[in-house]
Structures are given as structure tokens and as C-alpha cells.
Protein backbone atom coordinates (compact mmCIF):
# COMPACT_ATOMS: atom_id res chain seq x y z
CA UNK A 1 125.60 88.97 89.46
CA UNK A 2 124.61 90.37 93.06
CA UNK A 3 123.55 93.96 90.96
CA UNK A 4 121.68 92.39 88.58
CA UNK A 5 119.82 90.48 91.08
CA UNK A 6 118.97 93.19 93.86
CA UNK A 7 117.72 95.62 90.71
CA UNK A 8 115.29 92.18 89.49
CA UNK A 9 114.03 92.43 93.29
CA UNK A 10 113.97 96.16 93.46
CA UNK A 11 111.93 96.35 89.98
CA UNK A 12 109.38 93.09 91.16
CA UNK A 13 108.86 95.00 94.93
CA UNK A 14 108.14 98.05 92.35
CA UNK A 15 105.41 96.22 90.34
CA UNK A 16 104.02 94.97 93.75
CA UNK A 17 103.73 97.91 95.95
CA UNK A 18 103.06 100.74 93.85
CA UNK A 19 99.63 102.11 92.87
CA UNK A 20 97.28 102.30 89.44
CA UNK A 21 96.53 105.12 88.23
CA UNK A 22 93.53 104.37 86.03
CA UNK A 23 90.33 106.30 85.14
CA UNK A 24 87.17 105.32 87.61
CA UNK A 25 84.46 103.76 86.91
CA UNK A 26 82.47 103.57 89.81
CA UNK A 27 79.67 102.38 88.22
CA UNK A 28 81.14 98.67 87.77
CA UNK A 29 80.50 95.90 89.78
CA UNK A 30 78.31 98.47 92.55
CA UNK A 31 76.28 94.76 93.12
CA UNK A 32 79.15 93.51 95.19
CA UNK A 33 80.97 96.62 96.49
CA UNK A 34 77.61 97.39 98.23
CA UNK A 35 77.25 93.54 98.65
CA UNK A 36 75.16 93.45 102.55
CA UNK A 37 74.88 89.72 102.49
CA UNK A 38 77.31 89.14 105.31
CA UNK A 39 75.01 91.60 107.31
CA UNK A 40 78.18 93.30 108.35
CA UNK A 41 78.43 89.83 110.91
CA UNK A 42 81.98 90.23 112.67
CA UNK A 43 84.08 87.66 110.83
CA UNK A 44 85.83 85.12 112.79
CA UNK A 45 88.96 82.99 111.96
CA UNK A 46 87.36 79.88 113.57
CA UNK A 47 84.51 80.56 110.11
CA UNK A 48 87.36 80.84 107.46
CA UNK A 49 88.49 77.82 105.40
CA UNK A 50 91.72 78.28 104.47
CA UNK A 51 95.92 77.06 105.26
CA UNK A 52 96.69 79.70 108.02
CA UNK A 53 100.33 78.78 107.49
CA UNK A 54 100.14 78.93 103.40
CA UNK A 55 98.59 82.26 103.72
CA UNK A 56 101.52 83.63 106.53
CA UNK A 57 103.67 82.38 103.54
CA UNK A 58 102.07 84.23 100.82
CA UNK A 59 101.41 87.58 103.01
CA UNK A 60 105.23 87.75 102.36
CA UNK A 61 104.67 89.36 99.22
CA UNK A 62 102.35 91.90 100.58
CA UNK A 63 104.56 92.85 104.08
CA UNK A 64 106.99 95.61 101.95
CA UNK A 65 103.58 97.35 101.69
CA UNK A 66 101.35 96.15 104.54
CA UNK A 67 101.47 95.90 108.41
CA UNK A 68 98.77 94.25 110.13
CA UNK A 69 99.13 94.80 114.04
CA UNK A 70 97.31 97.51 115.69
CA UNK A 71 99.26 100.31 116.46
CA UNK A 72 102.23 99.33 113.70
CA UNK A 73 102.57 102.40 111.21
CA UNK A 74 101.41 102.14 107.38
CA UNK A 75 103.54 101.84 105.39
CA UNK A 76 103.64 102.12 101.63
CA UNK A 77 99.93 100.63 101.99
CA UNK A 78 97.92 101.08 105.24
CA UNK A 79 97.86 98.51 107.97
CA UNK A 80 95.49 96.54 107.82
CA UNK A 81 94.51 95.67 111.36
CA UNK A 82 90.72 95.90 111.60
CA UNK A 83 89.70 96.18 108.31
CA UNK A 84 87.27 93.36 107.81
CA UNK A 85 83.22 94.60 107.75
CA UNK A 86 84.89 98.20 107.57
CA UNK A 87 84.71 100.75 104.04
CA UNK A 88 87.63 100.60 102.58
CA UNK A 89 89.66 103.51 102.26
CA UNK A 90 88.56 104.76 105.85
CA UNK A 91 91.89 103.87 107.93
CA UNK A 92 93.29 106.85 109.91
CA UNK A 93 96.08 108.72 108.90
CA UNK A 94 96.52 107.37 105.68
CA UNK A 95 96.11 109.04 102.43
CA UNK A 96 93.64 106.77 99.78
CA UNK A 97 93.17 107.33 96.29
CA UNK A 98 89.54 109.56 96.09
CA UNK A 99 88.49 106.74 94.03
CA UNK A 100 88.95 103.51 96.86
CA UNK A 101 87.67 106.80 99.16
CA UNK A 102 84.37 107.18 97.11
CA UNK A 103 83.73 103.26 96.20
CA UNK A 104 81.75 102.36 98.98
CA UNK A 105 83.44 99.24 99.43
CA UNK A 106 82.72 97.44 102.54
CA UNK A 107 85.87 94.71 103.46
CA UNK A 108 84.47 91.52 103.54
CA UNK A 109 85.54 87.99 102.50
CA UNK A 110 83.82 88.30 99.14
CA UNK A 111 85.07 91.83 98.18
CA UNK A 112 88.80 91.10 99.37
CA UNK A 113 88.94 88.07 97.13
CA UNK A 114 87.49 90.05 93.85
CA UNK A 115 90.38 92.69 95.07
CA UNK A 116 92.78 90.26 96.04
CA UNK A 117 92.07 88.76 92.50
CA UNK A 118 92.35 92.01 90.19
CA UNK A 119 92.27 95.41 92.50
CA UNK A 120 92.27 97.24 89.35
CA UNK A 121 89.42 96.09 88.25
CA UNK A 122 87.27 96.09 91.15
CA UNK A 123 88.19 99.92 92.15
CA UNK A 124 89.46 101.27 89.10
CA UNK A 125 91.76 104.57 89.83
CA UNK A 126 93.06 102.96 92.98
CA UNK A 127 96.55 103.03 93.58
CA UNK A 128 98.00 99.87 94.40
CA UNK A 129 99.83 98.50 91.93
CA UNK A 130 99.29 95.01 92.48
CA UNK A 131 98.59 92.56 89.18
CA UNK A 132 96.40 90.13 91.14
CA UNK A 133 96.63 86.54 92.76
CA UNK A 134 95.17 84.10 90.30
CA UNK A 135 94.44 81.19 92.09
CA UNK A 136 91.77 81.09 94.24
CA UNK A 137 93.23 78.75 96.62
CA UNK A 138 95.85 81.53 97.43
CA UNK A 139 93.42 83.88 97.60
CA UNK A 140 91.63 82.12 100.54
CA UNK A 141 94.50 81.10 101.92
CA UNK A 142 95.61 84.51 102.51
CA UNK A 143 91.93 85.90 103.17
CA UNK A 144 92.02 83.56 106.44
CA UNK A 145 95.54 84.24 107.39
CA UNK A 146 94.71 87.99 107.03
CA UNK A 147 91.25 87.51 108.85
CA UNK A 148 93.39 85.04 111.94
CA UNK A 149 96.32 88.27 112.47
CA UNK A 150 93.99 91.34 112.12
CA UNK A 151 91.36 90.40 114.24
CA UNK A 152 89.99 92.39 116.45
């Protein structure tokens, strides 16, 4: 029973952590990946609707993969620390798919939900392999959790 279960877990942290590999289309969705409407404004927690403590919660699924502290090493993802109002795919000694690399994507609250909500579609070719969070409720719950611990 204890086999079968750690090989479930071992197969789900599989299907969460590791990355697409689809062709890229670069072309799709360009309106929001070069979305300026934030002004590239520093973000602040104290702006961000959202259950800090329901996000913590949910960034449990994303930890195996992600650290968020500065100065904690990547992992199978990069830490995150610092990323919003940044281009994705621009974190230091961490190796990025050429397609996140070449998207232009800028990290802010409206581009991390659409990737939050389907990475694969927003940058397709990148390789997280990560089916999506649904609801959008979780989505902003773990936007301002993320927003509140890699501040800045």
C-alpha cells in the first residue's frame, strides 16, 4: 500500500514540475505578453486582493519546483524572488527554454494569472509542465501570496 502510494506522489510531483515541450508560437496572445498597462509600477502586497494564507497553502504544490527567498538556489524551476515587473526568463543562473527566453513576457499580475491559468498556452515551447490552476480565486490567491514573499 505504502509503494503504491509514494509512486501516485512520485508520478503527480512528475506531472507538476516537469516542462512542455511544445512547438512556439510566439505570435499568440503578443497583446498581453507586451501588455504596458501596469507602467511597469512596482507592485505592492498592500494593492493585491487575495487570502495570503490560502495562497501559502496552495504554493505547496509549486515548492518541489520553486523557491522564493533571495539568495535560496533554483531548483527544478527558478526562484522566484523578484520576479514581478521583470521579463520572464531573465533570472540568473538558470537555464530557460529559448522560447519563455524570446517571449518578451514582462511578470505582472495579469500575465502570471494567464500563466498561472494555462502556461502552455500563453508561452508555448516552455518547459514547465504544469496543467494549470482553474479557478481564478486560486489563482489570485496565490498571485498575492507570491507578490507578499518575493517582494523586494
Amino acid at each position: 500500500m505504502a509503494r503504491l502510494c509514494t509512486n501516485k506522489l512520485i508520478v503527480f510531483l512528475f506531472i507538476f514540475c516537469v516542462g512542455c515541450m511544445q512547438d512556439d508560437n510566439t505570435t499568440q496572445d503578443e497583446r498581453v505578453i507586451n501588455n504596458t498597462s501596469q507602467d511597469m509600477q512596482t507592485i505592492k502586497a498592500e494593492n493585491i486582493k487575495g487570502n495570503l494564507d490560502r495562497g501559502r497553502k496552495l504554493y505547496l504544490q509549486c515548492r518541489a519546483c520553486h523557491s522564493l527567498k533571495q539568495n535560496e538556489s533554483h531548483k527544478v524551476g527558478p526562484n522566484l524572488f523578484g520576479i514581478f515587473n521583470q521579463r520572464a526568463g531573465t533570472q540568473e543562473d538558470f537555464t530557460y527554454s529559448p522560447s519563455l527566453v524570446s517571449s518578451n513576457l514582462v511578470w505582472d499580475q495579469d500575465n502570471l494569472d494567464r500563466w498561472l491559468e494555462a502556461p502552455y498556452e500563453l508561452v508555448p515551447g516552455n518547459k514547465m509542465v504544469f496543467s494549470g490552476m482553474n479557478k481564478s480565486l486560486d489563482r489570485t490567491d496565490l498571485i498575492a501570496y507570491l507578490i507578499n514573499e518575493t517582494a523586494q
